[in-house]
N, C-alpha and C. Protein backbone atom coordinates (compact mmCIF):
# COMPACT_ATOMS: atom_id res chain seq x y z
N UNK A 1 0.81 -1.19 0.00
CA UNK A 1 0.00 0.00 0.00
C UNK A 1 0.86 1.26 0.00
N UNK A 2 1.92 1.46 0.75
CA UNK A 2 2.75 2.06 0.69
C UNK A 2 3.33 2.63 0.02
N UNK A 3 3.68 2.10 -0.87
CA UNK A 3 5.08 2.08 -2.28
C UNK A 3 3.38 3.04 -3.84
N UNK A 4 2.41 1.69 -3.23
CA UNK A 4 1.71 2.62 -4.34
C UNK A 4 1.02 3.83 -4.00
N UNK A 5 0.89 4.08 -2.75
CA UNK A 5 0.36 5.39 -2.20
C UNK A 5 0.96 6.46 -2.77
N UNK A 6 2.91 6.01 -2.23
CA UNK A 6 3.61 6.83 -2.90
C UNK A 6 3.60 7.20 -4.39
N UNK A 7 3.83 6.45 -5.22
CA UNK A 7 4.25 6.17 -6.51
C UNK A 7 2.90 7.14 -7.07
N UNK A 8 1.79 6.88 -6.41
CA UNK A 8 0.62 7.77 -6.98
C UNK A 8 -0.05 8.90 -6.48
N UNK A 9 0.55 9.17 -5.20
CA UNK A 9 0.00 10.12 -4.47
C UNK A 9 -0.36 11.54 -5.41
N UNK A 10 0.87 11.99 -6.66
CA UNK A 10 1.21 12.85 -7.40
C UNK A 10 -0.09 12.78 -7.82
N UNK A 11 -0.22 11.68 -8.62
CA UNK A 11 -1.67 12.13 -9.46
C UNK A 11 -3.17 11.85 -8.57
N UNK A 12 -2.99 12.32 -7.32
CA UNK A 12 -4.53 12.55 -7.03
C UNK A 12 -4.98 11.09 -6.07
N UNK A 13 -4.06 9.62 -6.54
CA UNK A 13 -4.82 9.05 -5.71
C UNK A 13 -4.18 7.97 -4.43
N UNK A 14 -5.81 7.76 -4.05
CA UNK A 14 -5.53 7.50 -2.39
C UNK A 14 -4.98 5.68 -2.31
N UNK A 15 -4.32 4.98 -1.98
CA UNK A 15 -3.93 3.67 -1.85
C UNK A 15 -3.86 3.37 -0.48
N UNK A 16 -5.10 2.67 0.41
CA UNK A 16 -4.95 2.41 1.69
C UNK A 16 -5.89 1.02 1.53
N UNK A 17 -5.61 0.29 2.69
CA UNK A 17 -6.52 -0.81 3.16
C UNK A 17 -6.59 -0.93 4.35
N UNK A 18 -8.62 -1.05 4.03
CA UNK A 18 -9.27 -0.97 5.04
C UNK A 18 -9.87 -2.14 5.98
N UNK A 19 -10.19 -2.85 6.93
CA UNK A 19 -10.16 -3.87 7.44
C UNK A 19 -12.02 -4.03 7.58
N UNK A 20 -12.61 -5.31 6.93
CA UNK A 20 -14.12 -4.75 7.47
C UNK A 20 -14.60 -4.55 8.36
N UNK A 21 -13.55 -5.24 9.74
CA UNK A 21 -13.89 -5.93 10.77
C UNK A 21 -14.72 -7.07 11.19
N UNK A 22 -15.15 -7.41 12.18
CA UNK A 22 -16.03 -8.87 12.54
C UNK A 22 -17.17 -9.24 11.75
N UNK A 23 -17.48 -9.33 11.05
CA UNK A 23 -18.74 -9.39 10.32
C UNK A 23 -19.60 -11.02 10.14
N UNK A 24 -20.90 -10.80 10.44
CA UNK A 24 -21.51 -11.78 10.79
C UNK A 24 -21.46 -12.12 9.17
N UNK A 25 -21.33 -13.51 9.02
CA UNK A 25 -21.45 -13.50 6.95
C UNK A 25 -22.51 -14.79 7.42
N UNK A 26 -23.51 -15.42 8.55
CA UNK A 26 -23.97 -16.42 8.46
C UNK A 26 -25.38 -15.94 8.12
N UNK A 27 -25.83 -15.08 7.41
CA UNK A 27 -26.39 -14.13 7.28
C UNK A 27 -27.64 -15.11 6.25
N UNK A 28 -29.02 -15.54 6.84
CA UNK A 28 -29.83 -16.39 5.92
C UNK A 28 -29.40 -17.96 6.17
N UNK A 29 -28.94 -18.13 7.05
CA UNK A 29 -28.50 -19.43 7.44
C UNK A 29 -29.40 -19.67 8.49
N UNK A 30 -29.89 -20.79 9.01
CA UNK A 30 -30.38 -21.38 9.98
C UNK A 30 -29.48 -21.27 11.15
N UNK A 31 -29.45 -20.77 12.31
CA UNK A 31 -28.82 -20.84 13.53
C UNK A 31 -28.43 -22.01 14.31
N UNK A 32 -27.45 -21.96 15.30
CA UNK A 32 -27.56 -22.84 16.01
C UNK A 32 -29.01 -23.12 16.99
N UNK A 33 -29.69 -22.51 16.98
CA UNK A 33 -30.71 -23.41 17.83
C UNK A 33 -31.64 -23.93 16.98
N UNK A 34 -31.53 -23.71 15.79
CA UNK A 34 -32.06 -24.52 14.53
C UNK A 34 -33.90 -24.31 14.61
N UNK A 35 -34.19 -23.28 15.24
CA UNK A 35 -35.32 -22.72 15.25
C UNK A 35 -36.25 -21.97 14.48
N UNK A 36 -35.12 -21.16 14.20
CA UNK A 36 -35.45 -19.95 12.97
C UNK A 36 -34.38 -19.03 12.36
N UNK A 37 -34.52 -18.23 11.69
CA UNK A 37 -33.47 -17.41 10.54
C UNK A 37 -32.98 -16.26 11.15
N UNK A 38 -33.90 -15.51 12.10
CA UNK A 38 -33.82 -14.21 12.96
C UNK A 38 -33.16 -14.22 14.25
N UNK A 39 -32.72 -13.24 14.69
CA UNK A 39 -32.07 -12.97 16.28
C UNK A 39 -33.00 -13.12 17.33
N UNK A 40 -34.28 -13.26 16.83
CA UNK A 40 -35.01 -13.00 17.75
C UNK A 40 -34.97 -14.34 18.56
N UNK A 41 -34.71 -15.37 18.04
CA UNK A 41 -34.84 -16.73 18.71
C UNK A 41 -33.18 -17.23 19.70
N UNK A 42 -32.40 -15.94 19.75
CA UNK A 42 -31.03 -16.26 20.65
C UNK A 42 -30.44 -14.71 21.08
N UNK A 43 -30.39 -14.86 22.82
CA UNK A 43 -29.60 -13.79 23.37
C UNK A 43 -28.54 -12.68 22.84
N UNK A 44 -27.77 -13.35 22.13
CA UNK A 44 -26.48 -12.03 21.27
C UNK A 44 -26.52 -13.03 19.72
N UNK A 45 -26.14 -12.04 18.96
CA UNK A 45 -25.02 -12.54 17.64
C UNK A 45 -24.35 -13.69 17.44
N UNK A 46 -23.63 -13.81 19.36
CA UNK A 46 -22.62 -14.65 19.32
C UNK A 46 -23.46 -16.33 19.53
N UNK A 47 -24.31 -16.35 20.32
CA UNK A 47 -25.06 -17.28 20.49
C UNK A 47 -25.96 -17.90 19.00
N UNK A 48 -26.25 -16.46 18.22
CA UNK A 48 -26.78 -17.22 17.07
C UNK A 48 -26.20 -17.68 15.92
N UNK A 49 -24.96 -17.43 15.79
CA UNK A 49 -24.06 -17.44 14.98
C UNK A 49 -23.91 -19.17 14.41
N UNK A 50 -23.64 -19.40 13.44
CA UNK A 50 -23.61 -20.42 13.30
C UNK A 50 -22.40 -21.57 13.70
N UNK A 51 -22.65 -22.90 14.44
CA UNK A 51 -21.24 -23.70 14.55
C UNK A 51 -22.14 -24.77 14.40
N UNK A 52 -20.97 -25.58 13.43
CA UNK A 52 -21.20 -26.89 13.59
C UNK A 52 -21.08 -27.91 14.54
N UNK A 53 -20.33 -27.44 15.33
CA UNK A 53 -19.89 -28.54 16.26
C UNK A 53 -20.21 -27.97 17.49
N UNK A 54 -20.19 -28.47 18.86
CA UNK A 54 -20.06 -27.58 20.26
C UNK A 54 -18.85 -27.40 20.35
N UNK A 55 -17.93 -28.36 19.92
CA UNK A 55 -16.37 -27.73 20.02
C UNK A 55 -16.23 -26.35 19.42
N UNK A 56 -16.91 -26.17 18.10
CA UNK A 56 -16.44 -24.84 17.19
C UNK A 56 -17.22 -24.34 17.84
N UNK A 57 -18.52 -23.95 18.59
CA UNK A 57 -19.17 -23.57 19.55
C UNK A 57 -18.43 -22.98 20.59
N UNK A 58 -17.76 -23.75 21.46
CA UNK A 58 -17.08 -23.34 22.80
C UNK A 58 -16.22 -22.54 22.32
N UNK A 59 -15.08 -23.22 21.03
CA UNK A 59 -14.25 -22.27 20.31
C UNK A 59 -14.73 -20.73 20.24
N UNK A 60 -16.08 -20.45 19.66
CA UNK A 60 -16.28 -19.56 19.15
C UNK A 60 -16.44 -18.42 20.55
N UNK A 61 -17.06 -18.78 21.21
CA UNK A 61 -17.25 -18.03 22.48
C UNK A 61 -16.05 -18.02 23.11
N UNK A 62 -14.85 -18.75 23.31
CA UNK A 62 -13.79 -18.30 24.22
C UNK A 62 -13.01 -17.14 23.07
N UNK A 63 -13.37 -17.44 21.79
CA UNK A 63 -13.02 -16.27 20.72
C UNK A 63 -13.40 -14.79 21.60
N UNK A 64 -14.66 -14.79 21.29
CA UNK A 64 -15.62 -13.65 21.84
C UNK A 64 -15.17 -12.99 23.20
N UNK A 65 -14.84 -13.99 23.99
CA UNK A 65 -14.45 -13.67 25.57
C UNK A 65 -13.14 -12.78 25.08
N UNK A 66 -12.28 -13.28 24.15
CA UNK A 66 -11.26 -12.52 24.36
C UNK A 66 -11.30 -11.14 23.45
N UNK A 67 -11.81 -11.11 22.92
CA UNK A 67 -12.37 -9.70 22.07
C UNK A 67 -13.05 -9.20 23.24
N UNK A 68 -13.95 -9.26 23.79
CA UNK A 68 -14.00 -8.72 24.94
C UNK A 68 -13.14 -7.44 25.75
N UNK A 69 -12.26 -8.58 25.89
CA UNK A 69 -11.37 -8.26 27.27
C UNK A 69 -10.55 -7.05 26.38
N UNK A 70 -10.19 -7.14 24.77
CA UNK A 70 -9.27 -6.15 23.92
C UNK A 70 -10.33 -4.62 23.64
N UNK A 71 -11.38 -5.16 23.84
CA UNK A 71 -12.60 -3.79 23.52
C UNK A 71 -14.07 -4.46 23.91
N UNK A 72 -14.14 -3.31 25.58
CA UNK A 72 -15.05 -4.07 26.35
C UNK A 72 -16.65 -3.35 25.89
N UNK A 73 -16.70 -2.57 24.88
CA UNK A 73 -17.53 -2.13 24.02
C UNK A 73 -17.74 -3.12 23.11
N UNK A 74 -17.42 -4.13 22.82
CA UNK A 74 -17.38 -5.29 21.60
C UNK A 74 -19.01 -5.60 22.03
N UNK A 75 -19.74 -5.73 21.35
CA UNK A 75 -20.96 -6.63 21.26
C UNK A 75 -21.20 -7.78 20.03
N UNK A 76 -20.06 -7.94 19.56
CA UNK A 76 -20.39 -9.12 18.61
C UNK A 76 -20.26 -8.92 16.97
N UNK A 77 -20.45 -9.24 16.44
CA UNK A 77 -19.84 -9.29 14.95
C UNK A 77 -21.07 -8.00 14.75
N UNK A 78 -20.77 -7.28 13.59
CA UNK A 78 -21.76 -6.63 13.00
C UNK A 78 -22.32 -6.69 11.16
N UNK A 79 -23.76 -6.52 11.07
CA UNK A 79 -23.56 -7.23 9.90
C UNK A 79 -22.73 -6.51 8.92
N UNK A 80 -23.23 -7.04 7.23
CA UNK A 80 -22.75 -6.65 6.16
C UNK A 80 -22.70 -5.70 5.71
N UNK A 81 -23.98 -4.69 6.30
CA UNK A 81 -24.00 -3.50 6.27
C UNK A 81 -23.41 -2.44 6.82
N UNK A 82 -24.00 -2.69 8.18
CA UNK A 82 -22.70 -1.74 9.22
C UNK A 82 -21.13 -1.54 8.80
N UNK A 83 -20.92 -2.88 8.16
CA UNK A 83 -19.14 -2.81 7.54
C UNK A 83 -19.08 -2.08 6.35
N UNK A 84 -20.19 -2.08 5.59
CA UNK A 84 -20.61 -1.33 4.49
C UNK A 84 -19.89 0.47 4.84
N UNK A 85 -21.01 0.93 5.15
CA UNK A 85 -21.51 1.53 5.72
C UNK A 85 -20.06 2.24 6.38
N UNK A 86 -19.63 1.51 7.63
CA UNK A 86 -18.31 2.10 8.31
C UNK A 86 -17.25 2.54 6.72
N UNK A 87 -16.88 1.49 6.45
CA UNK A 87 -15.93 1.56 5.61
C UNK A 87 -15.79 2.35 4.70
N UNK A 88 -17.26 3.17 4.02
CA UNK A 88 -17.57 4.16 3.31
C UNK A 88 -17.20 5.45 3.98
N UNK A 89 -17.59 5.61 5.10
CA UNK A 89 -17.22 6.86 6.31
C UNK A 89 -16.02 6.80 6.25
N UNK A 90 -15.45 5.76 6.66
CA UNK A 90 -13.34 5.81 5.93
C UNK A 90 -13.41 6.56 5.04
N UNK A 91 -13.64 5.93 3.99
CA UNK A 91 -13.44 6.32 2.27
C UNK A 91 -13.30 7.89 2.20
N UNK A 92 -14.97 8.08 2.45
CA UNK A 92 -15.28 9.36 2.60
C UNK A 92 -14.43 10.34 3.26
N UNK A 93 -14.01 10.33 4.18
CA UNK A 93 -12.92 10.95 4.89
C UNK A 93 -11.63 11.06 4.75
N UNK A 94 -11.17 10.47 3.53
CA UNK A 94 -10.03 10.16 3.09
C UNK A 94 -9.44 10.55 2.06
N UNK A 95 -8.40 10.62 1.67
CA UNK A 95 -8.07 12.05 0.74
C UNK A 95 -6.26 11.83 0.30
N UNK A 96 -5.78 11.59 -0.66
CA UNK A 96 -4.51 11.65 -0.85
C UNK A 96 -4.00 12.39 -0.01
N UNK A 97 -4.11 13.71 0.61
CA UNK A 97 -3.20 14.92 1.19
C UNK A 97 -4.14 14.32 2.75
N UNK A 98 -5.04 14.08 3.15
CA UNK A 98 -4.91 13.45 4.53
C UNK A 98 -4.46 12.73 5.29
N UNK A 99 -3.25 12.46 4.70
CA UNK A 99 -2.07 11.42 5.56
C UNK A 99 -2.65 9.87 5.95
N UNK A 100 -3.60 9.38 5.42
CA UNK A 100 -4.15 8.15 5.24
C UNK A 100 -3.85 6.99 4.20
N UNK A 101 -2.99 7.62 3.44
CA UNK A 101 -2.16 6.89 2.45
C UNK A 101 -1.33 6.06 2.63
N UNK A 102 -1.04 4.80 1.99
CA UNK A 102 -0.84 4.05 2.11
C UNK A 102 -0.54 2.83 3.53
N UNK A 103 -1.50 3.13 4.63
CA UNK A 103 -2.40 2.69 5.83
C UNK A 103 -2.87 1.84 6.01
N UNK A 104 -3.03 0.57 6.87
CA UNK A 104 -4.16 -0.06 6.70
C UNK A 104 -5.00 -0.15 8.31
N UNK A 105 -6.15 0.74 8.17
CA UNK A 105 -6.92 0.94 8.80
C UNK A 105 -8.48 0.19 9.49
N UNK A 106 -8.60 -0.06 10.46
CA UNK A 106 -10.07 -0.86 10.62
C UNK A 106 -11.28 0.05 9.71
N UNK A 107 -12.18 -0.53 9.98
CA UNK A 107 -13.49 -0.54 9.39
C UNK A 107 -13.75 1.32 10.24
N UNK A 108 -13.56 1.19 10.92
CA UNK A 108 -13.61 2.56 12.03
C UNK A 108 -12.98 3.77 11.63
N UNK A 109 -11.83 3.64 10.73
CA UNK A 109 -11.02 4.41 10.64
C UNK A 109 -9.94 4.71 11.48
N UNK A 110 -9.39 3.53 12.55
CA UNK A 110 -7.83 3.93 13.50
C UNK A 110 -7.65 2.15 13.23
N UNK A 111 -6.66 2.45 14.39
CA UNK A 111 -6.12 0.73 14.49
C UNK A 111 -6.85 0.15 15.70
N UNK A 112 -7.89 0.87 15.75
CA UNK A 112 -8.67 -0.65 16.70
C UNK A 112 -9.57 -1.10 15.98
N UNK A 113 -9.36 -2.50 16.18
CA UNK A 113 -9.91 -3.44 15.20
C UNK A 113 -11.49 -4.27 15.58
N UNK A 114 -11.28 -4.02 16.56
CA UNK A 114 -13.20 -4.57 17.06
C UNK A 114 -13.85 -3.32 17.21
C-alpha cells in the first residue's frame, strides 16, 4: 500500500486498506438453535451465529471472551452493512493529502480493530 500510495500520491490518488472488521457472513442461514433465521430466537449474535460442532461452539465463544477483554464495548460481529456503511465513512474521509495513504486501517477508521 505504501510504495503505491507513494508512486501515486502525485496524481490525485488514495492507496490504503481498510479492514471490514467482525462481520456476521452467516447471514440467511439457519442458527444454532435450529429454530429460525432471525435474532429473535437467541440472546447475542454470538449465540446465534452459526457452529457446527459444540467444540467450534465453545471455540467460538472463548473467541468472543477474548475480544471482549481487547474492547469491552465489543458486542459481537456486526452485519454486512454496518461494515458497508463504516468503511464508506473511511473512504469518505479520506483524501490523498490526509495522511491516510498508504495505511491499513479498521473498518472505524484507527487501528482498533473490534
Amino acid at each position: 500500500m505504501a510504495k503505491y500510495n507513494a508512486a501515486y500520491k502525485k496524481d490525485g490518488i488514495l492507496f490504503m486498506a481498510i479492514s471490514p472488521g467482525l462481520v456476521s457472513t452467516a447471514e440467511g442461514k439457519t442458527c444454532r438453535c435450529r429454530t429460525t433465521e432471525t435474532l429473535s430466537c437467541c440472546r447475542t449474535q454470538v449465540d446465534h451465529d452459526l457452529a457446527d460442532t459444540d467444540e467450534e461452539y465453545a471455540g467460538n465463544q472463548a473467541m468472543i471472551a477474548q475480544f471482549a477483554d481487547y474492547a469491552p464495548d465489543f458486542k459481537g460481529p456486526i452485519t454486512p452493512q454496518e461494515s458497508v456503511q463504516q468503511i464508506l465513512k473511511v473512504i469518505d474521509n479520506s483524501s490523498p493529502n490526509s495522511g491516510a495513504g498508504g495505511s491499513f486501517v479498521s473498518h472505524l477508521g484507527t487501528k482498533q480493530w473490534l
